[in-house]
N, C-alpha and C. Protein backbone atom coordinates (compact mmCIF):
# COMPACT_ATOMS: atom_id res chain seq x y z
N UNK A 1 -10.90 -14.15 -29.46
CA UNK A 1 -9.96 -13.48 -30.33
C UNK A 1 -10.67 -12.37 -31.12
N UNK A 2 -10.01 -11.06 -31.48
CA UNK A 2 -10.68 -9.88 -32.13
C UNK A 2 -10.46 -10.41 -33.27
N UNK A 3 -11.75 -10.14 -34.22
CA UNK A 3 -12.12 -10.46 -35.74
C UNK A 3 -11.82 -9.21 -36.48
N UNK A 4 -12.12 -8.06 -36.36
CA UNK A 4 -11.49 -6.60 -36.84
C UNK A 4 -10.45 -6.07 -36.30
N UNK A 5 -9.83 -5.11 -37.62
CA UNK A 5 -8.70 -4.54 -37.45
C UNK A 5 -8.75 -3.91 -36.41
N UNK A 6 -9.97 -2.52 -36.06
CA UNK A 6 -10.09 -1.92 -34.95
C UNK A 6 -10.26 -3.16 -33.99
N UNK A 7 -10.65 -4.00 -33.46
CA UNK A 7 -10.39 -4.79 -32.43
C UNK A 7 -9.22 -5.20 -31.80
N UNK A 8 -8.42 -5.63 -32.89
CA UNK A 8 -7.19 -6.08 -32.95
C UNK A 8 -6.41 -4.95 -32.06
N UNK A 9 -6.58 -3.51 -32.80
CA UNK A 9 -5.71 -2.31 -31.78
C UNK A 9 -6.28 -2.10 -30.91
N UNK A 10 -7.63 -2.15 -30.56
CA UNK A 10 -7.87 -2.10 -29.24
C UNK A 10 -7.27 -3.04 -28.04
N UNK A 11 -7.11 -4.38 -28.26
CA UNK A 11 -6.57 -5.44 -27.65
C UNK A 11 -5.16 -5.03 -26.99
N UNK A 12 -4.33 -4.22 -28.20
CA UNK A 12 -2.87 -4.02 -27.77
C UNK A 12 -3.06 -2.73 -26.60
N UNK A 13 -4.02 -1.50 -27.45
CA UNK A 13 -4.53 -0.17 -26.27
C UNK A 13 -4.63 -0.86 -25.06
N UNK A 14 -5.66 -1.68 -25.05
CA UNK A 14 -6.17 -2.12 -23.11
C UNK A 14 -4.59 -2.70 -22.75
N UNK A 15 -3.67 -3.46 -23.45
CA UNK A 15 -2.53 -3.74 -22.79
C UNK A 15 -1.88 -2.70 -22.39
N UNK A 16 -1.36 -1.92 -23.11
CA UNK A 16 -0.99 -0.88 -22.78
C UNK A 16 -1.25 -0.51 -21.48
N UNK A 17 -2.68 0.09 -21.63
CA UNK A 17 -3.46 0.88 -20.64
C UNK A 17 -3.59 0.06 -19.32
N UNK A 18 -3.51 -1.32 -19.08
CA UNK A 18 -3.29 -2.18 -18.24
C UNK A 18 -2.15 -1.86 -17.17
N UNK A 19 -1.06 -2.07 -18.18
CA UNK A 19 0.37 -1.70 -17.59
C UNK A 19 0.65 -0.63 -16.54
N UNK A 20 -0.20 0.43 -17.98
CA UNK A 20 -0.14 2.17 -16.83
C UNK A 20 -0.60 2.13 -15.79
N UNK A 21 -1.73 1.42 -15.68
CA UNK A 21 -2.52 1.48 -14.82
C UNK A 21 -2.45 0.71 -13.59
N UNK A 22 -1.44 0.04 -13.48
CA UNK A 22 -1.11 -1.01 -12.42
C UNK A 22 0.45 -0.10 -11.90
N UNK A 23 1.07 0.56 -12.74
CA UNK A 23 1.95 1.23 -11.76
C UNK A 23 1.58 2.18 -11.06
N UNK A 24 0.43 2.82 -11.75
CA UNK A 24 -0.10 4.17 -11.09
C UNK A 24 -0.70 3.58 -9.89
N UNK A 25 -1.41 2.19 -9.59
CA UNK A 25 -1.86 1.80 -8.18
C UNK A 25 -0.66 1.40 -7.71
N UNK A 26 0.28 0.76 -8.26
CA UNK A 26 1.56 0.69 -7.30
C UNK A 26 2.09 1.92 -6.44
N UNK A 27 2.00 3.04 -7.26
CA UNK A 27 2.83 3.95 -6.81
C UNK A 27 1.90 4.64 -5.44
N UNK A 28 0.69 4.78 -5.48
CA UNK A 28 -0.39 4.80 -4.59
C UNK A 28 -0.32 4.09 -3.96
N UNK A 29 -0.28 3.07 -3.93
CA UNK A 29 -0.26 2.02 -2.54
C UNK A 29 0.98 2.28 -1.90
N UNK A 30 2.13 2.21 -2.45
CA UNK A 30 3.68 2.51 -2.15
C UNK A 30 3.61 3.84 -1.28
N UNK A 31 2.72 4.43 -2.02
CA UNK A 31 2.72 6.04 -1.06
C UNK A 31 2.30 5.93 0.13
N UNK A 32 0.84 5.29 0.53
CA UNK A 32 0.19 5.13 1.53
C UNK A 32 0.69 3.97 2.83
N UNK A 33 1.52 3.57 2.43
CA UNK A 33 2.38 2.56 2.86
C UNK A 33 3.12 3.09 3.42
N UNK A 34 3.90 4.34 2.85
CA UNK A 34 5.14 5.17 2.93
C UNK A 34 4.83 6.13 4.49
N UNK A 35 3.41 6.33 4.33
CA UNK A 35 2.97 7.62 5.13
C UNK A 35 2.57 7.08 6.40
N UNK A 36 2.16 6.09 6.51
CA UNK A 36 1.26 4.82 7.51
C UNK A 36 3.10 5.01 8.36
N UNK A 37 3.89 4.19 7.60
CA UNK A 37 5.12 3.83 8.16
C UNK A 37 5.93 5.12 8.86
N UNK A 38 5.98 6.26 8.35
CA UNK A 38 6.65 7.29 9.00
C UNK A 38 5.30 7.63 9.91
N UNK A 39 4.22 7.47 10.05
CA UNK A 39 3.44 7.72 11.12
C UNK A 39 2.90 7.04 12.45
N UNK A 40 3.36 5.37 12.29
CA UNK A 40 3.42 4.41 12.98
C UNK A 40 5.26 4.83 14.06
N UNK A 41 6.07 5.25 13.12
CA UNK A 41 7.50 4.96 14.06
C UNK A 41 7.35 6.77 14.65
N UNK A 42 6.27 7.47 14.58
CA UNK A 42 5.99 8.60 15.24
C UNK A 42 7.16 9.50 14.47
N UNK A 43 7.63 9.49 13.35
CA UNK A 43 8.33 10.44 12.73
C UNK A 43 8.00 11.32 12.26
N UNK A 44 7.43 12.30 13.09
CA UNK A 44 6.44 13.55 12.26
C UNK A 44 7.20 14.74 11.75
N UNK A 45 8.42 14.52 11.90
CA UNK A 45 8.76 15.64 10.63
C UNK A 45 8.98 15.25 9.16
N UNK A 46 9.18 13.84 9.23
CA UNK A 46 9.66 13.09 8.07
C UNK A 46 8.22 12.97 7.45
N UNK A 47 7.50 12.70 7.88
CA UNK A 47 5.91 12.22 7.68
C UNK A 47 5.27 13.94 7.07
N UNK A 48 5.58 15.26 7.46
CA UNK A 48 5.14 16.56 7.36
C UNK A 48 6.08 16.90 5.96
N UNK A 49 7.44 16.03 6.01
CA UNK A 49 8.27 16.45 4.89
C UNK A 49 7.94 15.90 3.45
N UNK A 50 7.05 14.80 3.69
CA UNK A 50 6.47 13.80 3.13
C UNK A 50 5.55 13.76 2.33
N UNK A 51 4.29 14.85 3.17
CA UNK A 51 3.01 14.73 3.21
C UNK A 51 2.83 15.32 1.30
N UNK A 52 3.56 16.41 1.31
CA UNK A 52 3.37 17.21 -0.15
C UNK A 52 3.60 16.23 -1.13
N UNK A 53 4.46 15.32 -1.32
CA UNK A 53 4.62 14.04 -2.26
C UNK A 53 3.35 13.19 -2.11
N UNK A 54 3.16 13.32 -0.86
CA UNK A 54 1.80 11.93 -0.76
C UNK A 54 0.86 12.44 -1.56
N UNK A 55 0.36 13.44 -0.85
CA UNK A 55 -0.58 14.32 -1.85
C UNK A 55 -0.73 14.62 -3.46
N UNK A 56 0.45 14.57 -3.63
CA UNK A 56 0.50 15.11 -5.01
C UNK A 56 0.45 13.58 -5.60
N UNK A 57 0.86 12.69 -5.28
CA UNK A 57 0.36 11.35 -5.92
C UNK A 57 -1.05 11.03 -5.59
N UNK A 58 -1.21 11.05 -4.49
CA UNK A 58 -3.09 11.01 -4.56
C UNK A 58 -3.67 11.47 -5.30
N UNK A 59 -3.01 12.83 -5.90
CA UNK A 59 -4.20 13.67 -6.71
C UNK A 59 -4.12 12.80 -8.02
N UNK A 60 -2.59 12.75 -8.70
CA UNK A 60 -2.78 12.47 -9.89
C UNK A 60 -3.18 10.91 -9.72
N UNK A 61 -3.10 10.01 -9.43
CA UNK A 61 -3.85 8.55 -9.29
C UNK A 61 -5.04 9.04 -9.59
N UNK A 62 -5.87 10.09 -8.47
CA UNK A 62 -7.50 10.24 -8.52
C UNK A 62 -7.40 10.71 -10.17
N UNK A 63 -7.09 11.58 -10.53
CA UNK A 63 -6.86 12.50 -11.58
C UNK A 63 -7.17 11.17 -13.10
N UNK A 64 -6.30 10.47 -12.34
CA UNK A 64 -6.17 9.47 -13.74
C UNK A 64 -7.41 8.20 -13.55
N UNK A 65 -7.84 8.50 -12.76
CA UNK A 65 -9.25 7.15 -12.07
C UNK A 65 -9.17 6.03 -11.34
N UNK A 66 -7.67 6.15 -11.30
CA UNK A 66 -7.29 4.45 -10.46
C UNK A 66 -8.01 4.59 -9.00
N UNK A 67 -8.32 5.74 -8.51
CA UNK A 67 -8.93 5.70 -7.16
C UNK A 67 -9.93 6.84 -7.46
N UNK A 68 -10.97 7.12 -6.97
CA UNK A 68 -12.24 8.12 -7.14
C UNK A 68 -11.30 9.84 -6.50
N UNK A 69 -11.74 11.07 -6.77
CA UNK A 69 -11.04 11.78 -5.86
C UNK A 69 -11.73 11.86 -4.52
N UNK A 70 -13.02 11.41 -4.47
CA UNK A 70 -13.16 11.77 -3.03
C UNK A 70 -12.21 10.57 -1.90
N UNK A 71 -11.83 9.62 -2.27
CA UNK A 71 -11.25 8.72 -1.48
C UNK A 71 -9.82 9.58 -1.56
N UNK A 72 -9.01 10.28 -2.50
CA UNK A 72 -8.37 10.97 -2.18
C UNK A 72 -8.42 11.69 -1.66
N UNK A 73 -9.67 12.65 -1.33
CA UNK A 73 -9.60 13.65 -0.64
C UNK A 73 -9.72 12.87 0.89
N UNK A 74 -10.56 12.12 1.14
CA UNK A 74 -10.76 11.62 2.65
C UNK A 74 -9.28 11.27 2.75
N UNK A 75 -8.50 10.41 2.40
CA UNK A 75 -7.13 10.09 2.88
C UNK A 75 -6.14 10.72 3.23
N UNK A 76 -6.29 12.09 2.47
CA UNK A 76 -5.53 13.08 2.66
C UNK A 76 -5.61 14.07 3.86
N UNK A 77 -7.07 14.07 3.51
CA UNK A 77 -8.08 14.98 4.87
C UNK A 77 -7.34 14.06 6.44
N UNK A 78 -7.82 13.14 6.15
CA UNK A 78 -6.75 12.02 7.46
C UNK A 78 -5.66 11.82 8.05
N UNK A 79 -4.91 11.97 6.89
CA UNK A 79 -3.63 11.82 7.29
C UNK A 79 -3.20 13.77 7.32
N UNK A 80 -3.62 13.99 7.65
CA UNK A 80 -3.50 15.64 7.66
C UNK A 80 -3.77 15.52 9.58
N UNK A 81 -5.21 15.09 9.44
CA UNK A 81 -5.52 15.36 11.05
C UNK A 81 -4.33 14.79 11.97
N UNK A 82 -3.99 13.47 11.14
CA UNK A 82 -2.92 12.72 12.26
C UNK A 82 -1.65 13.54 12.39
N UNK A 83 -1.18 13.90 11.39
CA UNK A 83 -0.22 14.81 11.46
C UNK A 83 -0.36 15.67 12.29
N UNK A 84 -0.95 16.61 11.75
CA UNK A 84 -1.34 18.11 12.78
C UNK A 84 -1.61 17.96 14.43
N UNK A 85 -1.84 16.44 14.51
CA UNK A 85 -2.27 16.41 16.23
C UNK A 85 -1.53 15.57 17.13
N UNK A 86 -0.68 15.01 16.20
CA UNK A 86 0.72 14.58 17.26
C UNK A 86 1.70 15.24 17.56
């Protein structure tokens, strides 16, 4: 249990910051899930219509630390090649 006041608000901050931080990997995983699936049923326009949303959540996830950016950048870099070559 926190013994100081500043402890005490820190306790509620990390909740907080907990919360955020578990939708922002939801929404990342949800994405990559999203992109896998329109690229598995070979839907490559849906998957190309797609790709700019995927991206733009990769960045801000990396942006915010839930994932490093270079793992964003490799995933993106990836799912780019798959696209472009089916």
């Amino acid at each position: 249990m926190p013994n100081t006041k500043s402890a005490i608000r820190r306790v509620r901050r990390v909740k907080k910051q907990t919360q955020v931080n578990r939708i922002r990997k939801s929404k990342y995983k949800t994405a990559v899930k999203q992109m896998e699936l329109h690229l598995k049923a070979k839907e490559k326009d849906k998957a190309k219509k797609y790709f700019s949303k995927f991206q733009s959540i990769l960045m801000q996830v990396a942006k915010s630390g839930i994932i490093s950016r270079n793992t964003a950048a490799r995933k993106i870099s990836r799912i780019s090649k798959k696209i472009s070559s089916k």
